[in-house]
Every structure is written in structure tokens, then in C-alpha cells.
Protein backbone atom coordinates (compact mmCIF):
# COMPACT_ATOMS: atom_id res chain seq x y z
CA UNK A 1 -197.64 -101.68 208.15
CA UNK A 2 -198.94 -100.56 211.42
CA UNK A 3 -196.88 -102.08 214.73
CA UNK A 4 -198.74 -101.56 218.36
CA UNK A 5 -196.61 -101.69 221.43
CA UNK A 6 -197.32 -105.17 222.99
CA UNK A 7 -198.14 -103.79 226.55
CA UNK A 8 -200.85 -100.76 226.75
CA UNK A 9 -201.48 -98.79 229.67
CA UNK A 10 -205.68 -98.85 230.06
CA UNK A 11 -207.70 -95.69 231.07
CA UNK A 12 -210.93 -98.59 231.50
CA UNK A 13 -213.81 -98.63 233.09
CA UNK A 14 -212.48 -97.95 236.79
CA UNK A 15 -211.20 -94.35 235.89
CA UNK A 16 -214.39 -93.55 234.13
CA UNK A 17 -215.13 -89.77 234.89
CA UNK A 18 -211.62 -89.59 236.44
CA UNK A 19 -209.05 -86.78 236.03
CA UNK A 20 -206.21 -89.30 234.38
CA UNK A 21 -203.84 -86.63 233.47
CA UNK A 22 -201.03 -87.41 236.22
CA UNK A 23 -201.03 -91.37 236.10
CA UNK A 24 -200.80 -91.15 232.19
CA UNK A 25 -198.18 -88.40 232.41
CA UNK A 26 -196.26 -90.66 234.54
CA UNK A 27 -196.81 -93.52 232.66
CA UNK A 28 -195.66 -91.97 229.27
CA UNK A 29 -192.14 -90.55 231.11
CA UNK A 30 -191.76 -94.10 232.36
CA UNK A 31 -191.90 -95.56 228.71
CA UNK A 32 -195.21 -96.35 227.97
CA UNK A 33 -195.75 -95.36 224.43
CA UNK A 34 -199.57 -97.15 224.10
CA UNK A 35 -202.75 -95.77 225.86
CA UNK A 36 -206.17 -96.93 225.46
CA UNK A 37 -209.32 -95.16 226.05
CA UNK A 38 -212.65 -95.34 224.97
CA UNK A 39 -215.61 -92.80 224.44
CA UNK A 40 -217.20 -94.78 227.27
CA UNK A 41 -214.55 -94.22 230.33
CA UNK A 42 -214.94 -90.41 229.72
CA UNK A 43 -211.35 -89.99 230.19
CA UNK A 44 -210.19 -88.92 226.49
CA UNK A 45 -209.40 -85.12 227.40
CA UNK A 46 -207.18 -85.59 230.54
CA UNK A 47 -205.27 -88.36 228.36
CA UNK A 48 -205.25 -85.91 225.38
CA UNK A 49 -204.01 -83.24 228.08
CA UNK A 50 -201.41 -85.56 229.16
CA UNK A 51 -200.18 -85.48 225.75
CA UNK A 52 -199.92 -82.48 224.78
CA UNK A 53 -198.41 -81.95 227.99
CA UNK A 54 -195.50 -84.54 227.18
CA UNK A 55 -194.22 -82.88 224.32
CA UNK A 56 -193.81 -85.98 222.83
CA UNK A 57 -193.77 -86.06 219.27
CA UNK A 58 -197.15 -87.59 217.70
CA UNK A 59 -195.46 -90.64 215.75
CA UNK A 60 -194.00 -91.67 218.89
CA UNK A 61 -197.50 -92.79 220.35
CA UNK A 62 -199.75 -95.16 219.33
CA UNK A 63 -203.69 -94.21 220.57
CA UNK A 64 -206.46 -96.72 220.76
CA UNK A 65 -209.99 -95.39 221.42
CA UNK A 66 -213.19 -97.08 220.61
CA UNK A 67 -216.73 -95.85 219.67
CA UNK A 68 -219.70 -94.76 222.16
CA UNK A 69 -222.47 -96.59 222.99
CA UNK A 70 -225.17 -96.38 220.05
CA UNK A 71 -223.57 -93.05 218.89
CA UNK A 72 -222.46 -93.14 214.99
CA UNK A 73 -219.14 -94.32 214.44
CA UNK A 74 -217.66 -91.49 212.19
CA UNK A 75 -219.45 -89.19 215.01
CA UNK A 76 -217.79 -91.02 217.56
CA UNK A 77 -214.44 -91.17 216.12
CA UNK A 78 -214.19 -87.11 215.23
CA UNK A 79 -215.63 -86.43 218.67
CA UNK A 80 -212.60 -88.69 220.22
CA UNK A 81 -210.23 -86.85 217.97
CA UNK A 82 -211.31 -83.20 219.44
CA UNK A 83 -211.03 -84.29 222.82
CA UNK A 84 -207.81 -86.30 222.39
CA UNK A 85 -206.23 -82.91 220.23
CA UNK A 86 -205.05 -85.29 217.43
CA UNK A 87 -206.25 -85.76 214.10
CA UNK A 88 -206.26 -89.59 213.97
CA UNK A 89 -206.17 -92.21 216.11
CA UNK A 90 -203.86 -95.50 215.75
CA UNK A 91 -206.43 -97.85 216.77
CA UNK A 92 -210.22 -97.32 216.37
CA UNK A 93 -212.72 -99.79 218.25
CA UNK A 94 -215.99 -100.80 217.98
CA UNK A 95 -216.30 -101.49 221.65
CA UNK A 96 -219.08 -104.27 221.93
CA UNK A 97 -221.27 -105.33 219.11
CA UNK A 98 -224.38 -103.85 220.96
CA UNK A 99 -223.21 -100.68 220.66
CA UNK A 100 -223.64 -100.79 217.06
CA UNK A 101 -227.15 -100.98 215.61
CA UNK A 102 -225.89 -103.21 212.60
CA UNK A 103 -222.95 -105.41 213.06
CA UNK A 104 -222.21 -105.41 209.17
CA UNK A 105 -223.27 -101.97 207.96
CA UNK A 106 -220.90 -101.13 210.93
CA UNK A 107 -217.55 -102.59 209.89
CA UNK A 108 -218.25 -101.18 206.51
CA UNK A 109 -218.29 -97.17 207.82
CA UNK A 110 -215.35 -98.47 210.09
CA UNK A 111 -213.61 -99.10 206.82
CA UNK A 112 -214.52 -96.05 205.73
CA UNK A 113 -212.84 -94.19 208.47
CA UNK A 114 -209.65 -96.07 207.31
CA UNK A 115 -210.07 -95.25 204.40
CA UNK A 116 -210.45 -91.66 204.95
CA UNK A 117 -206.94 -91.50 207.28
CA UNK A 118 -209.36 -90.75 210.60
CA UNK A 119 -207.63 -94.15 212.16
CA UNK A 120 -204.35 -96.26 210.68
CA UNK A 121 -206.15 -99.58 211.95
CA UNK A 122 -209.63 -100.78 212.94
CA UNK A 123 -210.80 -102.94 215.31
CA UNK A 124 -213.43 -105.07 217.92
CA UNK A 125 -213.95 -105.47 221.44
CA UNK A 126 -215.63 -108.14 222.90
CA UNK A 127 -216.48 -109.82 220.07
CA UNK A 128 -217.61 -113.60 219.84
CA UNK A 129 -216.84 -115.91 217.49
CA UNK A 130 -220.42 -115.71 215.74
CA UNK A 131 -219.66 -112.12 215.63
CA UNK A 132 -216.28 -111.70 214.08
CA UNK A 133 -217.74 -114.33 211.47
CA UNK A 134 -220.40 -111.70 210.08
CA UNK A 135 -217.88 -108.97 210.69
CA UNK A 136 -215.62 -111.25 207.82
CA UNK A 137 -218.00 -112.06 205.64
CA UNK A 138 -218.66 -108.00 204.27
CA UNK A 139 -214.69 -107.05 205.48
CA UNK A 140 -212.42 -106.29 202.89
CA UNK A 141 -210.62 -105.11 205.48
CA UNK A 142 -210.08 -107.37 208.83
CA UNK A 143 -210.22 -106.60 212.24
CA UNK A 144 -206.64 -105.53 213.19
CA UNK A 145 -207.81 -106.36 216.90
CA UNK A 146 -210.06 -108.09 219.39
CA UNK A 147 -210.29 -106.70 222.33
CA UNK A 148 -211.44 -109.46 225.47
CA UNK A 149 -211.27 -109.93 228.70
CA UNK A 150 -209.03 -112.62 229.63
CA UNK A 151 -207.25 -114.54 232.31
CA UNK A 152 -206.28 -117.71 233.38
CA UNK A 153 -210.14 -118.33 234.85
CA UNK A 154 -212.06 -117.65 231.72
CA UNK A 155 -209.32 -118.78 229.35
CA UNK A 156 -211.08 -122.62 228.58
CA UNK A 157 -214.12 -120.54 227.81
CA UNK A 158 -212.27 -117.63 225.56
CA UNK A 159 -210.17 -119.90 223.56
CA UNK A 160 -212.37 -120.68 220.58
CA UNK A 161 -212.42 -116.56 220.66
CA UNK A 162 -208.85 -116.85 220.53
CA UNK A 163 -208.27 -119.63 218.13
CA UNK A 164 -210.41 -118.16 215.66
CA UNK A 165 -208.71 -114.51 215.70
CA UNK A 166 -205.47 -116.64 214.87
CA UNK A 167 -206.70 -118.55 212.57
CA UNK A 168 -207.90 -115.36 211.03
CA UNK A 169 -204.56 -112.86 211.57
CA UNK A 170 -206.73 -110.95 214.32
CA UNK A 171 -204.65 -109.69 216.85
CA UNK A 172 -205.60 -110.47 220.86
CA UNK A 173 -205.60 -107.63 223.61
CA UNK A 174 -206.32 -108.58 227.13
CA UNK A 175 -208.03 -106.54 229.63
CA UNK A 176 -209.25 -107.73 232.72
CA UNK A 177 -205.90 -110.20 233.14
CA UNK A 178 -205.80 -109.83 237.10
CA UNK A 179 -209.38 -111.33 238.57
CA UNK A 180 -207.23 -113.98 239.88
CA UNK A 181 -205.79 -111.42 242.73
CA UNK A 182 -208.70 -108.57 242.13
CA UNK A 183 -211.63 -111.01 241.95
CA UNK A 184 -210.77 -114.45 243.17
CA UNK A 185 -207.70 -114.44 245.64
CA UNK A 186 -207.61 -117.89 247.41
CA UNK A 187 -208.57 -119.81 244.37
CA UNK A 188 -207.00 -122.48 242.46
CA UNK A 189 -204.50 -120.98 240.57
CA UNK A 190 -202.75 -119.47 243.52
CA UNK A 191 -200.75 -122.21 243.83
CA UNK A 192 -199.10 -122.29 239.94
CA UNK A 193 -198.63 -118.21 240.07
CA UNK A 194 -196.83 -118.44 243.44
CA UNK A 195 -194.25 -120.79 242.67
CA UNK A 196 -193.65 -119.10 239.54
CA UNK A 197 -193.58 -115.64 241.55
CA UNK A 198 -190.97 -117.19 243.93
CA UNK A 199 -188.75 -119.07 240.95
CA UNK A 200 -188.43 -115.85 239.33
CA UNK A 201 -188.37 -113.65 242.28
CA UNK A 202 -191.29 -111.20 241.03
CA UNK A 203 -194.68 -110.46 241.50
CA UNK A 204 -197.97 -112.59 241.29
CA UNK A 205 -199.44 -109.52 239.66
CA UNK A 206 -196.41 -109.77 236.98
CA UNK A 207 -196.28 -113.90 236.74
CA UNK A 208 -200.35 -113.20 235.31
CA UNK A 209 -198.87 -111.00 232.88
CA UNK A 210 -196.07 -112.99 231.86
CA UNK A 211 -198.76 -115.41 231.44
CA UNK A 212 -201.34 -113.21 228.96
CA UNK A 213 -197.43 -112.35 227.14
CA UNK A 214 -197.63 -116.04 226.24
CA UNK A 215 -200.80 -116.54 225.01
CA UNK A 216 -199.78 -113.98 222.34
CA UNK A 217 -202.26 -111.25 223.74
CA UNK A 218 -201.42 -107.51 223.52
CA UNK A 219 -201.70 -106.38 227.59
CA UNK A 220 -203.91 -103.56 228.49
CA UNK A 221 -203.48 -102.72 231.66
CA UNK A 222 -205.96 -101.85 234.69
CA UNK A 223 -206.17 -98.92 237.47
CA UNK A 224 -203.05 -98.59 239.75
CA UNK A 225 -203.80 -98.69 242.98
CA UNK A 226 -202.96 -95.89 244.87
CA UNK A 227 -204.85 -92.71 244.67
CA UNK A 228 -201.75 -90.09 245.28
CA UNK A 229 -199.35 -91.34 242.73
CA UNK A 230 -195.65 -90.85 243.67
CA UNK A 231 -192.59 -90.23 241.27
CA UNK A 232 -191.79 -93.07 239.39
CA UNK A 233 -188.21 -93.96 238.13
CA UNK A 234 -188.11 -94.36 234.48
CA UNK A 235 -187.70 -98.27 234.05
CA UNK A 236 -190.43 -99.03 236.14
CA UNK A 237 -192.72 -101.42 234.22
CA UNK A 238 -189.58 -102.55 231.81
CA UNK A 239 -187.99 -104.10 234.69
CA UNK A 240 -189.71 -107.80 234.01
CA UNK A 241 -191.29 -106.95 230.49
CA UNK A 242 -189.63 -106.06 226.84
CA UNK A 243 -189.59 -102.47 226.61
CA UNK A 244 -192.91 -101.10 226.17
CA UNK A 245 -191.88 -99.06 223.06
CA UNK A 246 -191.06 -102.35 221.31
CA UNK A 247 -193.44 -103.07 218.90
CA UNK A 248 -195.04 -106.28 216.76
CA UNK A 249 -197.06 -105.92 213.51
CA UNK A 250 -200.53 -105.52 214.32
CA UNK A 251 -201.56 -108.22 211.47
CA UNK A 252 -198.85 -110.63 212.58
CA UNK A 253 -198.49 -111.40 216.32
CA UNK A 254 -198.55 -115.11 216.39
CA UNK A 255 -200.76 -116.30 219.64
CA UNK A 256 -198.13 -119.38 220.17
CA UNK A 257 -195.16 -117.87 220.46
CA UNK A 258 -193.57 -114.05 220.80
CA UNK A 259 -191.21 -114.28 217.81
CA UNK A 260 -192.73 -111.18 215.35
CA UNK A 261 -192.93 -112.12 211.80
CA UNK A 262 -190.55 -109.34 209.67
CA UNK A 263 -189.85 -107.27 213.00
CA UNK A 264 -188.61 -103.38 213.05
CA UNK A 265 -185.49 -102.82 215.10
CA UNK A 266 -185.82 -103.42 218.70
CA UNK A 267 -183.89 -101.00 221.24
CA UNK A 268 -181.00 -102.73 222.87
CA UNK A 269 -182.54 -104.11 226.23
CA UNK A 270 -180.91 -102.87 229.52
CA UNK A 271 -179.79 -106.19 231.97
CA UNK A 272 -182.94 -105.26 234.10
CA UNK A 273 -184.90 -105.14 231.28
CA UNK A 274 -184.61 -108.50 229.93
CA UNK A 275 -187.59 -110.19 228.82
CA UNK A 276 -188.87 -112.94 231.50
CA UNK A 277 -190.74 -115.85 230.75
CA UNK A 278 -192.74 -118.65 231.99
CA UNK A 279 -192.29 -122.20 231.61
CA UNK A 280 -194.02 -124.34 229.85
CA UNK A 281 -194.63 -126.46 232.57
CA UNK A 282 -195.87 -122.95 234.56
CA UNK A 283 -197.90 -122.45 231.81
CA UNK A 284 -199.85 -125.38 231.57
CA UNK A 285 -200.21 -125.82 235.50
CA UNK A 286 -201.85 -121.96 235.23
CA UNK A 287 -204.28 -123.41 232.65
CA UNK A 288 -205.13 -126.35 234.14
CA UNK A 289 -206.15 -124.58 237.94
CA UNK A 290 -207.88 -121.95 236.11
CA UNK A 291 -209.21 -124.74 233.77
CA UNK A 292 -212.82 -125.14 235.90
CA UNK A 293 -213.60 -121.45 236.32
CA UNK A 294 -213.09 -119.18 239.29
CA UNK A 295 -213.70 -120.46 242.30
CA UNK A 296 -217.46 -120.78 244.05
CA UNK A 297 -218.42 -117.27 246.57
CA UNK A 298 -218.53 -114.09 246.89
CA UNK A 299 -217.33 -110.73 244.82
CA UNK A 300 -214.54 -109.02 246.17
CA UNK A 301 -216.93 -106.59 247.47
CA UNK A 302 -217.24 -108.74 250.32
CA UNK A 303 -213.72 -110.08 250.46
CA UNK A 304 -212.21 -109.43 254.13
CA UNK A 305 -209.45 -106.24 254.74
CA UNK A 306 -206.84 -108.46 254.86
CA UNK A 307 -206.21 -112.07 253.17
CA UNK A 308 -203.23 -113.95 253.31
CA UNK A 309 -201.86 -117.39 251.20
CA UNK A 310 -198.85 -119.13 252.20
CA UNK A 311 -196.81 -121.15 249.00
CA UNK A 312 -196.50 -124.57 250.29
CA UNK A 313 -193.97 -126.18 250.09
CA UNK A 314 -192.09 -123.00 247.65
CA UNK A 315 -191.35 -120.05 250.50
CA UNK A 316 -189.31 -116.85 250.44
CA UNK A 317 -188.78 -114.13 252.64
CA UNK A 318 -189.29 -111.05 250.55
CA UNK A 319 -187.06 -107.57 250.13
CA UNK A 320 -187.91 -105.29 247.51
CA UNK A 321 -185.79 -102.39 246.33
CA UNK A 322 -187.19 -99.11 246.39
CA UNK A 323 -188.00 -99.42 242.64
CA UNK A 324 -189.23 -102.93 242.64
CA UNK A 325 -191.76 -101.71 245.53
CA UNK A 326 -193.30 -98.69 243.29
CA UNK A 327 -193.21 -101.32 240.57
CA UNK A 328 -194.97 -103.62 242.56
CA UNK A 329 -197.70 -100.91 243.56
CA UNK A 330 -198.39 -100.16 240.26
CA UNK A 331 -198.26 -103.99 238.69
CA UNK A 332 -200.80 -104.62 241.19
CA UNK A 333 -203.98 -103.13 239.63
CA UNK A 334 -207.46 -104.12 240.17
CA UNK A 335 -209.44 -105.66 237.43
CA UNK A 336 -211.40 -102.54 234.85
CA UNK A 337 -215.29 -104.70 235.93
CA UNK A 338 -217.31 -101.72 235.84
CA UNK A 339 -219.31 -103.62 238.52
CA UNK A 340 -215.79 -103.89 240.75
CA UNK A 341 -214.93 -101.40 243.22
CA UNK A 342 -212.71 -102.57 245.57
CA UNK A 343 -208.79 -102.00 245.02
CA UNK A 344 -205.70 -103.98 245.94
CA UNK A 345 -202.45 -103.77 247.57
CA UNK A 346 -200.00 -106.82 247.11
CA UNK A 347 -197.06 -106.99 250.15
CA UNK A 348 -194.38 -108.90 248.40
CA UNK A 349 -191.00 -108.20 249.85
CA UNK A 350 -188.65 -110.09 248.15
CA UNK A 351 -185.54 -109.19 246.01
CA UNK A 352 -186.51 -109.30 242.33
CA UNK A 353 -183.48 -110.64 241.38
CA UNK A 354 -182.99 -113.39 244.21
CA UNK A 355 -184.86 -116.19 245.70
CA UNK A 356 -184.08 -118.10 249.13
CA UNK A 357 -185.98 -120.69 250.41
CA UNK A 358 -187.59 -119.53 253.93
CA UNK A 359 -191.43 -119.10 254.40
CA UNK A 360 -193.63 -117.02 251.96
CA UNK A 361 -196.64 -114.53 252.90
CA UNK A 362 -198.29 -112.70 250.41
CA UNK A 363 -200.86 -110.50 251.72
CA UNK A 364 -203.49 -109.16 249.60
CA UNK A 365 -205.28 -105.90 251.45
CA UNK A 366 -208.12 -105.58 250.02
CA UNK A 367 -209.93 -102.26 250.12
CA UNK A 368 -213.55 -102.15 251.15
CA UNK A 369 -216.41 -101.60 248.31
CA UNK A 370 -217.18 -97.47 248.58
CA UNK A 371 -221.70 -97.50 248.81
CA UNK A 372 -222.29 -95.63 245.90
CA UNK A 373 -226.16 -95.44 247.18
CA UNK A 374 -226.89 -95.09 251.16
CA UNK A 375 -227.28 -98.23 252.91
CA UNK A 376 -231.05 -100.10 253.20
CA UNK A 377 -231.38 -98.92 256.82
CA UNK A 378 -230.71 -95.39 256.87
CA UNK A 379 -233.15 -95.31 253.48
CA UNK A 380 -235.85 -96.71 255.75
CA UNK A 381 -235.28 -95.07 258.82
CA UNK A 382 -235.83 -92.05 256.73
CA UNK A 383 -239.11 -93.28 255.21
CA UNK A 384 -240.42 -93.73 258.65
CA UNK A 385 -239.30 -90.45 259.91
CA UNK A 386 -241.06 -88.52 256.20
CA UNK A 387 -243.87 -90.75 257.37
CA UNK A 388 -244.25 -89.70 261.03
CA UNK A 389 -243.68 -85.86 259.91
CA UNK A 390 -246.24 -86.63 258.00
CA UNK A 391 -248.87 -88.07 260.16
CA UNK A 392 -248.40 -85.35 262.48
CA UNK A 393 -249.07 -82.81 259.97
CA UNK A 394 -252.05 -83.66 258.83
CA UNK A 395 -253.45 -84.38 262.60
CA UNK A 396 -252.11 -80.75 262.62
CA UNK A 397 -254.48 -79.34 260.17
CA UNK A 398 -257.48 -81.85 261.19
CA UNK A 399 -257.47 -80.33 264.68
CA UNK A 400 -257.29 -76.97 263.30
CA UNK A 401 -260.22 -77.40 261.25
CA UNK A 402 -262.37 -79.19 264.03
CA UNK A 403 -261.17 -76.04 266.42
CA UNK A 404 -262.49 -73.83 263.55
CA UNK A 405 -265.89 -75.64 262.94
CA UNK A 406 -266.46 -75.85 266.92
């Protein structure tokens, strides 16, 4: 039986071509015991670095990787073991069914790999419902995993995805989780996240989690905002979620509820890190603002340098403990869109552990979009000055010649 750790830190698509060594250090001495990567991101040898770095023992990880983009899979997969210093992975993904050539022929090498000890489970990412059906129909073994994004703006449109996979014993990871705050602050679902935020005297960032916890989904999680990483206490990200080294049987994680079927041991939980839940009631009023999609405008690309929402009529004036602020700079990641480029900063002071009932601001700074390509004017500013340089060049030769001639 193969367990995974229900909450993963994510190298994704914002660290791709990154140095990751230092956040994933820090993140495996602060209990993280699950890290994804991918071919794709380009960050496999500074998180195989990190490891070998730790000095943790091998067993006590659990690796997901997933294949590169039209590259053969048992290629792919030995390549990711070099760089990553191990000689198997825990979790091998085929990260999007165009990266394969053959959907079925695929899954059949993937089993292979299995078979062969490269990887203890295989996987998808991305994967429709059309998709995982011809996946099943040559399988004789099943997806362990499907990897999607999901939050509570695309979950109407994901849960057929998700229905099916439980329907089928296919295990749910969720990447993406925090558009609402990354993507699409000021929409809808504002409203049901704060309240919940202020009842339980945490994070909006950590409500949305809290939320993809009970949808069943294993949490991967996005890029940390803050470019200069500071120490980080131990019990940082176990303060509102079950310790990260607790883990569920990759075949049986029910999507309706959290209770494993045939569970190993699970560590004695510290007070702080007692698990936190949702309501139903917070639940359902999370699905049903997020029910019509995200809300009509703009990327965050052009979101302004500061926005503000005020709860109405739920308020709090917020403290946060020196812990509960690193926590809250690293809960509050930015969504892995490889088209996203802006990061965010959440300013929640509030005690995590107590709520009073004052006025509520919770400022989301956004950071400006980086150009990755010069801006339209300068580009044609210098057209016109290649083109004058040029003009006077060849008026240049053409008087030389006449003076010649003459």
C-alpha cells in the first residue's frame, strides 16, 4: 500500500528555472514530507539538492514528478531520477495528455515503469473525464492520481472530473486552489471565505485550503511570496492543518469526507496543531458564490498595488503572533498559471486563536506584472531611430557616389 501526505509543497510552474533549494530546505525542516515537481518546472536538481542536503532518510519522503513534454516516458522518468539523486520516485505523472503521443500506449509503458520499481505509484494530470475513460479501458493498473486545477471558481465545472475519479478510486490533487485571492480578489466568494476567516480567526489563504481539505483533494501548494525567505519555526504550516507527515492511502481517500479507510498510525497532534474545519454551511455558501465562475475583468496583471475588502457585517481587528505572520506569508501564495506573474501579500492581523467583533480590513498588495518583453513604445521608437540611421546612411553613400561621378 502506498500512503501520500495529504498536503504537498509544489515546485509549479512559477519557480520554473528557479534555484528552489532554500524554500524546499525550509519547507522539509518545517515538516513537509511531500514535494512535487515536474520535468517541465526545471526545478528537479535544486529539490534533489535540497534533499540530499536534509539528510533525511529516503523512506521518509514521498516524491512526485511527472513526465516532459513529448519526451518518452521511461526517458523522462530515469532522467528525473538522475537529477533528483534517487532511484525511484513515489509518484510518477503523466502531466497532460498532450504530452503523450498516445493516450493508451502511454499508460501501458507507465505500468511498465511500476512494474519495473522506477515509481511505487502512477498517475495523471489534467486529465478529463473522456480521458481517464480510455486511460481505464487498457489499465490493469489505475491511476493512483489526478492531478487538476481546482478552486471554488472552477469547481461546478471540475466536478464531473471529480465525481468520476471517485467513482473510480482515483485520488484528487489540487493545484491552483488560490485564484480567488491571486486571480480574482473582489469577487463573489469573498464574502463566504471572510466570515469563515474571521469565525476561525485564520487566514483567507488557509479558509481556501480548508476548503480543497474537504472536497477530499490532496493540496499542492503554490510559490510563497517573498523572494528572501526568512527562518521559519518548525510548526509553521501544521498550525491550522493535520500534520503534513500524516498520510492517507493513495487508492482510498474518500472525496466526501477525511476519515481514511484502514489508516497507519497518526502522530499525536500538538494543541496548535489540531485539524480545523469548515462548516457545512461555509462549505456550501463557498460553492454556491463560486458557483457562476470568476468574476467578469481583468487578469491580475492589471489588478491595482493595493486592494482592500471590508467583511460586512463579520469585522475583526487583527494581531498576529510572530509565527502566525511568517505563516501567513507563506499560506499566501500566488496561483502556479504559467501565464500569472504577479505575487501577493495578504495583511491579516488578527490573533489566530481569537476573534472580536470590531471592523475587518484585509488588504491584498498586489505586486505589479514584471514585462518579460520591452514595452510597444520603446520597440517602436527604436524602429524609427534603425530607420532614420538608416536613411541617412544611404544619402551618405549616394552623395559620395554623385561627388565621385562629378
Amino acid at each position: 500500500m502506498v500512503y501520500i501526505p495529504t498536503i504537498a509543497f509544489g515546485t509549479g510552474s512559477k519557480w520554473k528555472w528557479h534555484d528552489v533549494t532554500t524554500y524546499v530546505q525550509l519547507a522539509l525542516e518545517s515538516g513537509f514530507s511531500h514535494l512535487d515537481t515536474a520535468a517541465f518546472y526545471e526545478t528537479e536538481p535544486f529539490v534533489g539538492r535540497a534533499i540530499n542536503e536534509s539528510g533525511l532518510s529516503r523512506k521518509d519522503l514521498f516524491l512526485t514528478t511527472k513526465c516532459g513534454l513529448m519526451i518518452p516516458l521511461r526517458n523522462s522518468l530515469k532522467d528525473s531520477l538522475e537529477k533528483l539523486g534517487v532511484e525511484y520516485v513515489d509518484l510518477f505523472l503523466i502531466y497532460n495528455h498532450f504530452f503523450v503521443p498516445d493516450i493508451k500506449e502511454a499508460w501501458k509503458e507507465m505500468e511498465r515503469l511500476k512494474e519495473e520499481g522506477l515509481t511505487r505509484s502512477i498517475g495523471v494530470s489534467n486529465y478529463e473525464v473522456k480521458h481517464l475513460r480510455d486511460t481505464l479501458k487498457v489499465a490493469k493498473v489505475k491511476p493512483a492520481v489526478n492531478q487538476i486545477s481546482l478552486n471554488p471558481y472552477n469547481y461546478a465545472e471540475m466536478r464531473p472530473i471529480i465525481d468520476y475519479c471517485q467513482e473510480n478510486g482515483i485520488v484528487v490533487e489540487a493545484y491552483s486552489s488560490l485564484a480567488p485571492i491571486t486571480t480574482y480578489p473582489g469577487g463573489p466568494v469573498d464574502i463566504p471565505i471572510t466570515a469563515a476567516a474571521l469565525r476561525l480567526g485564520i487566514t483567507p489563504t488557509q479558509v481556501i485550503f480548508l476548503w480543497v481539505r474537504a472536497k477530499g483533494a490532496v493540496i499542492v501548494t503554490p510559490k510563497p511570496n517573498f523572494n528572501n525567505p526568512p527562518p521559519i519555526p518548525t510548526p509553521f504550516i501544521l498550525h491550522f492543518f493535520p500534520p503534513p507527515s500524516s498520510r492517507l492511502p493513495l487508492p482510498f481517500i474518500p472525496i466526501t469526507h477525511h476519515k481514511p479507510c484502514s489508516p497507519p498510525p497518526y502522530p499525536k497532534p500538538h494543541p496548535l496543531t489540531a485539524p480545523t474545519s469548515l462548516t457545512h454551511e461555509e462549505i456550501a455558501a463557498i460553492d454556491h458564490a463560486g458557483a457562476n465562475g470568476p468574476p467578469p475583468g481583468p487578469g491580475p496583471s492589471s489588478q491595482p498595488e493595493s486592494t482592500s475588502f471590508r467583511s460586512s457585517p463579520l469585522s475583526s481587528s487583527f494581531h498576529l503572533s510572530p509565527l502566525s505572520r511568517i505563516l501567513s506569508s507563506l499560506s499566501s501564495w500566488s496561483s502556479p498559471s504559467p501565464s500569472e506573474d504577479a505575487g501577493v501579500d495578504l495583511d491579516v492581523e488578527k490573533s489566530p486563536l481569537v476573534t472580536t467583533p470590531t471592523t475587518t480590513t484585509l488588504t491584498i498588495r498586489t505586486t505589479p506584472t514584471r514585462h518579460r518583453h520591452p514595452p510597444t513604445k520603446l520597440i517602436l521608437v527604436g524602429v524609427i531611430i534603425i530607420l532614420l540611421l538608416s536613411i541617412t546612411f544611404i544619402l551618405g553613400i549616394v552623395l559620395v557616389l554623385m561627388g565621385l561621378l562629378c
